[in-house]
Protein backbone atom coordinates (compact mmCIF):
# COMPACT_ATOMS: atom_id res chain seq x y z
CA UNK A 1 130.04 -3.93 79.89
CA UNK A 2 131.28 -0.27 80.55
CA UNK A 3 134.94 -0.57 81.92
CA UNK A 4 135.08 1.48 85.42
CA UNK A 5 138.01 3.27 85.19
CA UNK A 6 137.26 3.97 89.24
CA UNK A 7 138.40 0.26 89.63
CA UNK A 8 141.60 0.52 87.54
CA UNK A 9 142.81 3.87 89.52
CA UNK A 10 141.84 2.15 93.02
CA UNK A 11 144.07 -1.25 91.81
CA UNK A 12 147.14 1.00 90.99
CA UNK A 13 146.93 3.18 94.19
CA UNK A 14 147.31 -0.16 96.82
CA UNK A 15 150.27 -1.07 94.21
CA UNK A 16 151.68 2.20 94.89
CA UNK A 17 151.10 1.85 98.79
CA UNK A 18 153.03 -0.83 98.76
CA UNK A 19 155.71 0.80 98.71
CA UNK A 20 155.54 2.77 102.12
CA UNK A 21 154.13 -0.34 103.52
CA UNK A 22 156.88 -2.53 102.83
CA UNK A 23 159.81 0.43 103.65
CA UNK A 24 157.67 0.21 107.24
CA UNK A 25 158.16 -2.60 107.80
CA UNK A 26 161.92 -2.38 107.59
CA UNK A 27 161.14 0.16 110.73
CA UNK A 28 158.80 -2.57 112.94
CA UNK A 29 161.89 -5.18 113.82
CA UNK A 30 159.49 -6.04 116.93
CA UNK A 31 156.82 -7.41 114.65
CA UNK A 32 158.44 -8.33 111.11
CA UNK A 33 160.96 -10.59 110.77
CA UNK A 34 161.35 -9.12 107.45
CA UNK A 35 164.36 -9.12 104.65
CA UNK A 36 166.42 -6.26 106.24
CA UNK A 37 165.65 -4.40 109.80
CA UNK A 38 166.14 -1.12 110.96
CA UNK A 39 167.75 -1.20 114.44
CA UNK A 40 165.15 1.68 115.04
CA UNK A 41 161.67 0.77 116.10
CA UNK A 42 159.02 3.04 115.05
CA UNK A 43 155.55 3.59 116.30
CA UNK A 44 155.08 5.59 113.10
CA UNK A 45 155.87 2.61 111.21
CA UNK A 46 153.54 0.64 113.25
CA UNK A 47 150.74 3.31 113.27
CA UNK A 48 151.37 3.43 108.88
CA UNK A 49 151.26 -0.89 108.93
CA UNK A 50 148.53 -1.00 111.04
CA UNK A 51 146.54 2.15 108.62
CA UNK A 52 147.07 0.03 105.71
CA UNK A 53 147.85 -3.60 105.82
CA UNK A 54 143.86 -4.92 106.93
CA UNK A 55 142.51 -3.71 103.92
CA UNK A 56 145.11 -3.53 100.93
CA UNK A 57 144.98 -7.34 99.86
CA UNK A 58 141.45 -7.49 100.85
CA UNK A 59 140.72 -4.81 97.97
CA UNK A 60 142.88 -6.18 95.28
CA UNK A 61 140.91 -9.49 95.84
CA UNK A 62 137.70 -8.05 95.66
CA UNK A 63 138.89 -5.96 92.67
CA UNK A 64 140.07 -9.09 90.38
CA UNK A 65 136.79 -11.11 91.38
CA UNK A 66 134.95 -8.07 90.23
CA UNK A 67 136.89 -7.82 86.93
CA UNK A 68 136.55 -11.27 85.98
CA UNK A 69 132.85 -10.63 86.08
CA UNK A 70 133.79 -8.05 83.18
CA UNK A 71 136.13 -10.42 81.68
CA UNK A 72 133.85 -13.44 81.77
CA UNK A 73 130.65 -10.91 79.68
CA UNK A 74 133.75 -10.82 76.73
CA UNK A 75 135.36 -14.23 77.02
CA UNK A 76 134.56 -18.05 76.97
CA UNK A 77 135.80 -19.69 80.15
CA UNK A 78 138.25 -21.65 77.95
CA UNK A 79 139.71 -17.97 76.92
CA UNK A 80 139.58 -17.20 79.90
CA UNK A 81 141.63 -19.94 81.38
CA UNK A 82 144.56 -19.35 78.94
CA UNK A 83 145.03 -15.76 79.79
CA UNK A 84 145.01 -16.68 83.47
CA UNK A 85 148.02 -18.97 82.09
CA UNK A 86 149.88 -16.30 80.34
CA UNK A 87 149.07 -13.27 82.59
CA UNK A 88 149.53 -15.02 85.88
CA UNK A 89 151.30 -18.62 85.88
CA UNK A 90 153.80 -17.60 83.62
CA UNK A 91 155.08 -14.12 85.48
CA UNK A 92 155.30 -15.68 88.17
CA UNK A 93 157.28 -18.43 87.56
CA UNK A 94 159.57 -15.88 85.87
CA UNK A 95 159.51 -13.82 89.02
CA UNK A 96 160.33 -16.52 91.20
CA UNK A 97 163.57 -17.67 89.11
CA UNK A 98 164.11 -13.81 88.53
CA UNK A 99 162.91 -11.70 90.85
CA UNK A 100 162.78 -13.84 94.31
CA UNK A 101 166.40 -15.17 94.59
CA UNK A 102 167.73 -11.14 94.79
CA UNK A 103 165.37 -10.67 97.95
CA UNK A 104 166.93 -13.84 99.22
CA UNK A 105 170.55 -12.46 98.19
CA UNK A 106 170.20 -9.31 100.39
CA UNK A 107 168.16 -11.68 103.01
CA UNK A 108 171.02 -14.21 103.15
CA UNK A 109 173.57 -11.10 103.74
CA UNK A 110 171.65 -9.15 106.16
CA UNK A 111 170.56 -11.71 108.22
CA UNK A 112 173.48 -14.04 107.96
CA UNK A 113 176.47 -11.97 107.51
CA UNK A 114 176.96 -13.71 103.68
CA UNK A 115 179.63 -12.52 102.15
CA UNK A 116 179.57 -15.03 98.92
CA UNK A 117 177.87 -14.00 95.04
CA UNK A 118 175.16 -13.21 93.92
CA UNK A 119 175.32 -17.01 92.08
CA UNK A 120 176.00 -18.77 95.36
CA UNK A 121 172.95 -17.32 97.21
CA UNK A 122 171.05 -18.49 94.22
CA UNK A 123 172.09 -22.04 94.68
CA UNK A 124 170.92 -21.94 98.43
CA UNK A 125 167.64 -20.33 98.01
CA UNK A 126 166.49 -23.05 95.09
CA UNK A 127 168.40 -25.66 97.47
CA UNK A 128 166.34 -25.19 100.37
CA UNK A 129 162.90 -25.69 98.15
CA UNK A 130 162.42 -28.86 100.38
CA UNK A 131 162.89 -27.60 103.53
CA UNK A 132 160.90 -24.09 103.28
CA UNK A 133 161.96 -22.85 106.92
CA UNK A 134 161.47 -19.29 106.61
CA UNK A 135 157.42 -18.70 105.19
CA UNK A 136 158.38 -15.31 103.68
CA UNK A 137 162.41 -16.32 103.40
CA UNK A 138 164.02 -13.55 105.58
CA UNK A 139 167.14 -16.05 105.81
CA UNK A 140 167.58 -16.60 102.51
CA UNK A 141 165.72 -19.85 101.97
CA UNK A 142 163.39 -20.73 99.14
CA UNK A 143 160.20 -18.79 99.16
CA UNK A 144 157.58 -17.41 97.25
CA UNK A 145 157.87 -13.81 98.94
CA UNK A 146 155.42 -11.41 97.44
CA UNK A 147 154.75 -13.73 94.77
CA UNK A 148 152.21 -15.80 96.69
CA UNK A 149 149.46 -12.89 95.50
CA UNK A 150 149.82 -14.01 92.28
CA UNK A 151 149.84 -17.88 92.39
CA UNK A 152 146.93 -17.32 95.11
CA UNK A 153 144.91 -15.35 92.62
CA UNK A 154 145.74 -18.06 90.24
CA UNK A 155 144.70 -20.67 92.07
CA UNK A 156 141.48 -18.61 92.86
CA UNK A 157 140.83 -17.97 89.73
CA UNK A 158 140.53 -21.14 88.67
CA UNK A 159 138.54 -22.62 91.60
CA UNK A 160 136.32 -19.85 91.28
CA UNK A 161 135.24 -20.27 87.98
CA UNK A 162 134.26 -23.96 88.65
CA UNK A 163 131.91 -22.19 91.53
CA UNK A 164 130.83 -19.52 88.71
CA UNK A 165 129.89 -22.52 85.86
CA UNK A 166 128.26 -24.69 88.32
CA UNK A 167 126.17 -21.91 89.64
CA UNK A 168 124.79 -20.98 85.94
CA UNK A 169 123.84 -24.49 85.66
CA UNK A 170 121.56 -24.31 88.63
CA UNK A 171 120.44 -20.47 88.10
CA UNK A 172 117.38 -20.90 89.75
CA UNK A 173 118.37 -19.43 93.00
CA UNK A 174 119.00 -15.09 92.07
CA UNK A 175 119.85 -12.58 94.94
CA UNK A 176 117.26 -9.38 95.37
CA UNK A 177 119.51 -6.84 95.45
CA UNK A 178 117.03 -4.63 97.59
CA UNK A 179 118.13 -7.62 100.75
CA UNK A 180 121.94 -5.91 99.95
CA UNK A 181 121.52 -2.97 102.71
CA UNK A 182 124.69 -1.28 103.97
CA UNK A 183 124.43 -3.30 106.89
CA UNK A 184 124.22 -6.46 105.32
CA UNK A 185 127.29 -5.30 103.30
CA UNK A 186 129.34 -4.49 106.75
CA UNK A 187 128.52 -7.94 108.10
CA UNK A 188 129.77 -9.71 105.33
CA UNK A 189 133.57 -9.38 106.96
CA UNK A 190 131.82 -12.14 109.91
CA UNK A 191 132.12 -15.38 107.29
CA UNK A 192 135.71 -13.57 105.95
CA UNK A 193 136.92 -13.55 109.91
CA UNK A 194 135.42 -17.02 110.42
CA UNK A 195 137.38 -18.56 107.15
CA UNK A 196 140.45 -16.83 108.42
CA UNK A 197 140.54 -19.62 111.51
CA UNK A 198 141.05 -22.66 107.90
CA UNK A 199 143.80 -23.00 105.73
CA UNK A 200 146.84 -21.21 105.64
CA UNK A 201 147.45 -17.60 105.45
CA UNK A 202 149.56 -14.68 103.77
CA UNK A 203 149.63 -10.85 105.02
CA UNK A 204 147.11 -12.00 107.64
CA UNK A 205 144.30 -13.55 105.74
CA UNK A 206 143.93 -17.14 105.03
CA UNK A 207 143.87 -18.19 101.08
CA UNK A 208 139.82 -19.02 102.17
CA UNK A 209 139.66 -15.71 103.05
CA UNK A 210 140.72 -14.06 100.08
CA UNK A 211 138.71 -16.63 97.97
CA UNK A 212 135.54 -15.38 99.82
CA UNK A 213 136.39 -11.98 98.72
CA UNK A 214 137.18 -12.63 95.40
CA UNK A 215 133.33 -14.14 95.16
CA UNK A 216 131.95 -11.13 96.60
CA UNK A 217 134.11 -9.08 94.35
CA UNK A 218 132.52 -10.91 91.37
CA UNK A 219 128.37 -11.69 92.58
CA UNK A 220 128.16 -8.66 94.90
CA UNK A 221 130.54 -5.71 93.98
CA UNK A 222 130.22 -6.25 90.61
CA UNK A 223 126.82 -5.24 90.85
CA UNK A 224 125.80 -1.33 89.71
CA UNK A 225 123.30 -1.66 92.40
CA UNK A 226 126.02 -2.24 95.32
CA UNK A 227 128.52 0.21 93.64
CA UNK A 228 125.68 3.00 93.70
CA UNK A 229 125.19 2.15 97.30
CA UNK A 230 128.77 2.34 98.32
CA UNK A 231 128.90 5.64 96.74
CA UNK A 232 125.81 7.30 98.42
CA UNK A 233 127.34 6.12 102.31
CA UNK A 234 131.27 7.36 100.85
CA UNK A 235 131.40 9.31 103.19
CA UNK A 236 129.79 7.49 105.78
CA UNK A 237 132.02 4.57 105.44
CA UNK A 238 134.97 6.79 105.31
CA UNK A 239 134.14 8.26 109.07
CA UNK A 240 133.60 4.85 110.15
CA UNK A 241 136.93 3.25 108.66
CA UNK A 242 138.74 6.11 110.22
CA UNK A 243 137.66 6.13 113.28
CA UNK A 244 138.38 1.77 113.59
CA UNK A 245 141.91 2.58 112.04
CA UNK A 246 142.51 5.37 114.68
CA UNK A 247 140.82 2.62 117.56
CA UNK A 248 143.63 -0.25 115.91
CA UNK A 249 146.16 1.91 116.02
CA UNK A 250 145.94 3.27 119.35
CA UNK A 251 144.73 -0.54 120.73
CA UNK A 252 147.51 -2.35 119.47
CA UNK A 253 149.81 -0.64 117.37
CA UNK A 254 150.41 2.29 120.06
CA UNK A 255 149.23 0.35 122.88
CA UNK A 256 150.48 -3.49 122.67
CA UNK A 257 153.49 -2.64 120.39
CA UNK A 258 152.54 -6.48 118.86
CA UNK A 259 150.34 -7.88 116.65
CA UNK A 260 149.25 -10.95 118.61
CA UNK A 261 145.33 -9.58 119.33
CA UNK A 262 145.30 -7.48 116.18
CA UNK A 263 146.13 -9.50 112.84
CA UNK A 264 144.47 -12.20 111.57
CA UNK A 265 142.55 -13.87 114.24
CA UNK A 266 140.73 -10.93 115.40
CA UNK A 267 137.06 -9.57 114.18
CA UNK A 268 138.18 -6.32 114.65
CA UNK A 269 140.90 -6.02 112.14
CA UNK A 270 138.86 -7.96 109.86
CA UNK A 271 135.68 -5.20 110.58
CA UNK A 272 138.29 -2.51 109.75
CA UNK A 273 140.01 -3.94 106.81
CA UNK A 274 136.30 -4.84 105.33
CA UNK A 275 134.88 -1.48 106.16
CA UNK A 276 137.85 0.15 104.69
CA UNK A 277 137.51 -2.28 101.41
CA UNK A 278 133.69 -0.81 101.06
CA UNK A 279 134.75 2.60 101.42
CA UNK A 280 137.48 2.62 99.52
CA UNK A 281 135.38 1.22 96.51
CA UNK A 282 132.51 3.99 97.33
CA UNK A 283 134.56 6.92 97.30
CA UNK A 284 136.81 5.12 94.54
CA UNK A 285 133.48 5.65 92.47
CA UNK A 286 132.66 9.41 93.44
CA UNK A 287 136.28 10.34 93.63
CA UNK A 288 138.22 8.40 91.09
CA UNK A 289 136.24 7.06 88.17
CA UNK A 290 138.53 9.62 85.82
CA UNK A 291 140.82 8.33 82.71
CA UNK A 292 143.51 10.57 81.64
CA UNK A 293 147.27 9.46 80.30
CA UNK A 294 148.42 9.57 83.94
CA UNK A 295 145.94 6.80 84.88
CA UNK A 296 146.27 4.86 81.83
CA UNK A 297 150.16 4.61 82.28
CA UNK A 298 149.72 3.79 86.10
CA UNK A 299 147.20 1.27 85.18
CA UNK A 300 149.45 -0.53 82.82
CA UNK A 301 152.23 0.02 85.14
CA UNK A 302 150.69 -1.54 87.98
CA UNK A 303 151.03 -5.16 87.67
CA UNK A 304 154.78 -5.20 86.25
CA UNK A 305 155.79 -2.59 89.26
CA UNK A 306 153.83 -5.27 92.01
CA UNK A 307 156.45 -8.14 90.33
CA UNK A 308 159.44 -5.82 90.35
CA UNK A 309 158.75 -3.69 93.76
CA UNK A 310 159.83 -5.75 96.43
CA UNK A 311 163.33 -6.61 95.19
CA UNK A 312 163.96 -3.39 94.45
CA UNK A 313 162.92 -2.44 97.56
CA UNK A 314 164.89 -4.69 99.94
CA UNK A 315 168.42 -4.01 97.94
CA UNK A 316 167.64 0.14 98.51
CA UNK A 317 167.00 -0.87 101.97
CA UNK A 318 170.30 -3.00 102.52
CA UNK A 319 172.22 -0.31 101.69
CA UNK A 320 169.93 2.63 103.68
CA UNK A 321 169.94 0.92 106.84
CA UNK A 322 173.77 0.94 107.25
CA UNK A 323 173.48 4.92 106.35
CA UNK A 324 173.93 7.09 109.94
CA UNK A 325 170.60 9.22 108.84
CA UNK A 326 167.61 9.94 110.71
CA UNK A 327 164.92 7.16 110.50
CA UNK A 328 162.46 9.57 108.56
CA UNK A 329 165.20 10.00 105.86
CA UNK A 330 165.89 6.77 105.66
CA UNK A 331 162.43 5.75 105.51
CA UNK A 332 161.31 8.77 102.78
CA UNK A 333 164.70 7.76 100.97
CA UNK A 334 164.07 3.74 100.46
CA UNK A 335 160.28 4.89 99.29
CA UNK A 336 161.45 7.99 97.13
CA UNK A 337 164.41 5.90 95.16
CA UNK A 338 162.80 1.89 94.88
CA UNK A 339 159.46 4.16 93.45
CA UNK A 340 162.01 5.68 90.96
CA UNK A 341 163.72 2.80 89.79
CA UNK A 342 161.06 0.19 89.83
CA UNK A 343 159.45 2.46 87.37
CA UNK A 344 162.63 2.92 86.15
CA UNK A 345 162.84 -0.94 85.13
CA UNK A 346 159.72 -1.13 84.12
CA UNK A 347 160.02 1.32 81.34
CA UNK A 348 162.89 -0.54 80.13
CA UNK A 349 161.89 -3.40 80.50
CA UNK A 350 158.55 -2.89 78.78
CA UNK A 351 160.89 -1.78 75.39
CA UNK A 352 161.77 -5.12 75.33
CA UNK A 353 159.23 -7.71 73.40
CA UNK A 354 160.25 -10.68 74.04
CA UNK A 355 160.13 -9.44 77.88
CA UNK A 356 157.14 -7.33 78.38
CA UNK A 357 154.78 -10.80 78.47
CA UNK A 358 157.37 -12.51 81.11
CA UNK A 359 156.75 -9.58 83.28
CA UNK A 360 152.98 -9.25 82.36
CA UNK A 361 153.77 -6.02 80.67
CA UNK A 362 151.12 -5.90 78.14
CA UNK A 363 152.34 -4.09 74.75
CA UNK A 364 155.02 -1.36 74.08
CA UNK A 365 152.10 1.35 74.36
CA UNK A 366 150.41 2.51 77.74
């Protein structure tokens, strides 16, 4: 199967967002209890949170169901399985003994007033593993933080290729693809909203939720078909996710100033992240199916800079925060300098061989 080099671009772009999406949140201390808080609450913080966060998981769960229908045409399911191993359960058990305990450090001082090591706030955050009292850790205490993308798509993974086999063993039930209308398509985020109500849940969808779009990433965007429909409506789509982004943000980001109605529960953040997950992939495909050396480096980049990112992030924002600057500079300056040296650390960390497969860097090329 052709690779679509429109899928690899769209995957590094949300890692990229990431970036001003997490600095906002340093800037929305009414709705985040996150690692460090600006004493400054911004609507424009909001306004960027509420632009970006229904639909930037949603995407990179559709995108690795849809690539493991490429990597499934190439490998055996035991193949597979082992690079799901190496590529996934391995980085992030590295990242959670590496990576994880320096959000915690800055957590524990921000939040806490520590003044101990580095070494002590290690001991507490793999102490508290029993107790998990903070989900996302803002006090310090054991957590998975960002991590949990990774050992959900794991888990995922694997229970979706048990769906996947047992399907091809009863293959006598196909799907016309002249039933997938645009319509159809858009109503698809009604059984994602419903599974959102089961199970538990991370950046506002529930691990049920993100399993249903990994399936639809693999049996229905996978498809040229659906991709060729996507791209005729672009622009269609585009209009339509804009103007439920501008409705969001006005309803309850501008409006509310909390995310009670908004996240999660709610059909219409679901309708908005979804529509913005099927435009996103149609004008990915008119707009963005390009490979140059730029792409290919920010491709190879992308899932080493998601492990490093966030502690990175948090430590630049530690030390911003206490700065007497206007919250736009503080804001561009955490984004500007973590995007510098994450990369930073990722090119030197990539020079490194027994590293680069601890960090899911690839090879010492691209």
């Amino acid at each position: 199967m052709a690779r679509l080099h429109y899928i690899d671009n769209l995957r590094w772009i949300c890692i990229l967002m990431l970036f001003p999406l997490h600095a906002a949140f340093v800037f929305c201390p009414q709705w985040y209890g996150y690692y460090v808080s600006s004493g400054y609450s911004s609507i424009a913080a909001r306004g960027l949170v509420v632009a970006v966060e229904p639909w930037i998981m949603p995407l990179l769960f559709c995108i690795a169901g849809l690539s493991m229908k490429f990597a499934l045409s190439e490998r055996t399911p035991h193949v597979f399985l082992k690079e799901r191993v190496t590529k996934l359960l391995v980085p992030f058990v590295a990242g959670l003994v590496l990576i994880c305990p320096v959000i915690a450090y800055y957590a524990l001082k921000f939040h806490t007033g520590y003044t101990g090591s580095f070494a002590g706030a290690f001991v507490h955050f793999f102490g508290t593993i029993d107790t998990m009292q903070a989900r996302n850790g803002i006090f310090g205490d054991f957590s998975v933080e960002h991590l949990w993308f990774i050992i959900f798509l794991f888990i995922i993974s694997i229970a979706a290729l048990g769906v996947i086999l047992l399907g091809q063993r009863h293959s006598g039930i196909t799907l016309n693809s002249r039933v997938l209308s645009l319509p159809v398509l858009v109503l698809l985020f009604i059984p994602v909203w419903l599974l959102n109500f089961a199970g538990f849940d991370m950046a506002e969808y529930s691990i049920l939720s993100y399993f249903a779009l990994f399936l639809i990433g693999y049996y229905l965007l996978a498809r040229d078909s659906v991709q060729a429909l996507l791209e005729t409506y672009w622009a269609v789509l585009l209009v339509a996710w804009i103007s439920l982004t501008i409705g969001a943000m006005w309803m309850y980001g501008m409006l509310l100033m909390h995310t009670e109605v908004l996240w999660g529960s709610s059909a219409f953040y679901v309708l908005t992240g979804w529509t913005g997950v099927l435009a996103l992939m149609g004008a990915g495909r008119h707009l963005f199916d390009v490979r140059n050396n730029f792409a290919t480096y920010m491709g190879a980049a992308s899932y080493p800079v998601y492990i490093l990112h966030q502690a990175i992030l948090v430590a630049i924002a530690y030390y911003v925060v206490m700065l007497s600057a206007p919250p736009l500079l503080q804001f561009l300056t955490i984004v500007i300098v973590s995007l510098l040296l994450t990369y930073a650390w990722y090119e030197v960390l990539r020079r490194i061989p027994g590293v680069r497969g601890v960090f899911g860097i690839a090879g010492p090329g691209n």
